[in-house]
Protein backbone atom coordinates (compact mmCIF):
# COMPACT_ATOMS: atom_id res chain seq x y z
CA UNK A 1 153.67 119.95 105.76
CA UNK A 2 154.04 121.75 109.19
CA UNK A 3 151.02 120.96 111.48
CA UNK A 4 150.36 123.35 114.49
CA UNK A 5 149.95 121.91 118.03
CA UNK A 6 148.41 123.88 120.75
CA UNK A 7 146.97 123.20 124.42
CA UNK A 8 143.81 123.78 125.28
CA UNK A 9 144.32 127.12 126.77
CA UNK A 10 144.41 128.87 123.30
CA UNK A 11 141.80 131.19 122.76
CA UNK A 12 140.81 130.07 118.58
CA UNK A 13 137.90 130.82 117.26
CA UNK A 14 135.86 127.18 116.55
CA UNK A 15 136.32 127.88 112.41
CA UNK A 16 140.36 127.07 112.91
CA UNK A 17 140.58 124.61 115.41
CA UNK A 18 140.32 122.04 112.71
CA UNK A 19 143.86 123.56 111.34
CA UNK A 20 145.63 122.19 114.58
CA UNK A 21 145.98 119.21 117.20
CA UNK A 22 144.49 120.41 120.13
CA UNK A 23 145.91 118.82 123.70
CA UNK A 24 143.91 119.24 126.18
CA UNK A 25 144.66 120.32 130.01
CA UNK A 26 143.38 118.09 133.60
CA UNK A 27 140.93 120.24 135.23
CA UNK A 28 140.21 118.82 138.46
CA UNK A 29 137.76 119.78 140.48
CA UNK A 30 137.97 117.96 143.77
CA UNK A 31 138.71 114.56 143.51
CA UNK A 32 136.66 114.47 139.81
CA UNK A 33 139.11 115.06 136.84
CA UNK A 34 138.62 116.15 133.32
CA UNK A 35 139.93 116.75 129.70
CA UNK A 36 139.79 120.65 129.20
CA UNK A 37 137.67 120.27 125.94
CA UNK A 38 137.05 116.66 125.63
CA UNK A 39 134.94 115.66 128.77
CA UNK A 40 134.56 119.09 130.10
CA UNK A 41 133.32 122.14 127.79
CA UNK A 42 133.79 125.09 128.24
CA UNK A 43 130.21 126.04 129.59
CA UNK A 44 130.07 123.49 131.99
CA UNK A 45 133.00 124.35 133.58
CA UNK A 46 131.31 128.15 133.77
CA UNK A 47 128.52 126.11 135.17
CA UNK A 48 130.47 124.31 137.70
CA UNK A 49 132.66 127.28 138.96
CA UNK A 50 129.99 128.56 141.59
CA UNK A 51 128.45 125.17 142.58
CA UNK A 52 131.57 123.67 143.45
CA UNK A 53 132.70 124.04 147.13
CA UNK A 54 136.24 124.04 145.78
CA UNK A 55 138.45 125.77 142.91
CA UNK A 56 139.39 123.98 140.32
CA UNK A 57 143.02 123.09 139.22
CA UNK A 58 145.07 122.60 136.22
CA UNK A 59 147.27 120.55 135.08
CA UNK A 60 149.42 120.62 131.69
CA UNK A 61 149.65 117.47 129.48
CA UNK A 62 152.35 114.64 129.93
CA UNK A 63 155.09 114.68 128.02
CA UNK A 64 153.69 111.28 126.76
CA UNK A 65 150.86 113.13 125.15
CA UNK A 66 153.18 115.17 123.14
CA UNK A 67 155.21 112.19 122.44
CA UNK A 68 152.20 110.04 120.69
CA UNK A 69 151.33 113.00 119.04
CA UNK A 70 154.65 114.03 117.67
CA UNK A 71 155.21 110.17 116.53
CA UNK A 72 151.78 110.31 114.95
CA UNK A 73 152.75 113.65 112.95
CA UNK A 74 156.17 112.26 112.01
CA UNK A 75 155.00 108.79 110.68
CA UNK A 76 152.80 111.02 108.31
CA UNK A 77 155.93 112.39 106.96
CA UNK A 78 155.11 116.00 108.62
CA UNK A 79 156.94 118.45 110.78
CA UNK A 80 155.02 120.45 113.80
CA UNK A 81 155.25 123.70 115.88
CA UNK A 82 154.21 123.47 119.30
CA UNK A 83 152.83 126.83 120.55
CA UNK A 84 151.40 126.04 124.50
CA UNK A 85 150.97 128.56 127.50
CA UNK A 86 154.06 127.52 129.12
């Protein structure tokens, strides 16, 4: 089986995202950080935006990330695809 692995900057409707591995962005705002998806939704980073005396910044995922997750797809005797914004 080929498994699909995005980063959290696709734009999928919530119906599919159970179809691929999502890994998730850093979204810093300030000195707080975040997991695009995981510990910050998208709403309350829309919330955050115009409180926050500073823009946020991004940051991709390690190649570490990738790495446990390409181990973890390979162990299961499956291939994957990695589609991401870069």
């Amino acid at each position: 089986m080929v498994q699909i692995i995005v980063d959290s900057t696709v734009d999928l409707a919530e119906r599919y995202r159970s179809a691929v591995s999502v890994v998730p962005l850093t979204v810093n705002f300030g000195g707080e950080e975040f997991l695009d998806g995981v510990t910050l939704t998208k709403e309350a980073f829309y919330r955050r935006l115009p409180e926050s005396p500073v823009l946020p910044t991004t940051s991709q995922a390690t190649p570490a990330v990738f790495q446990s997750l390409f181990e973890k797809i390979t162990r299961a005797g499956d291939s994957a695809v990695v589609i991401t914004i870069a």
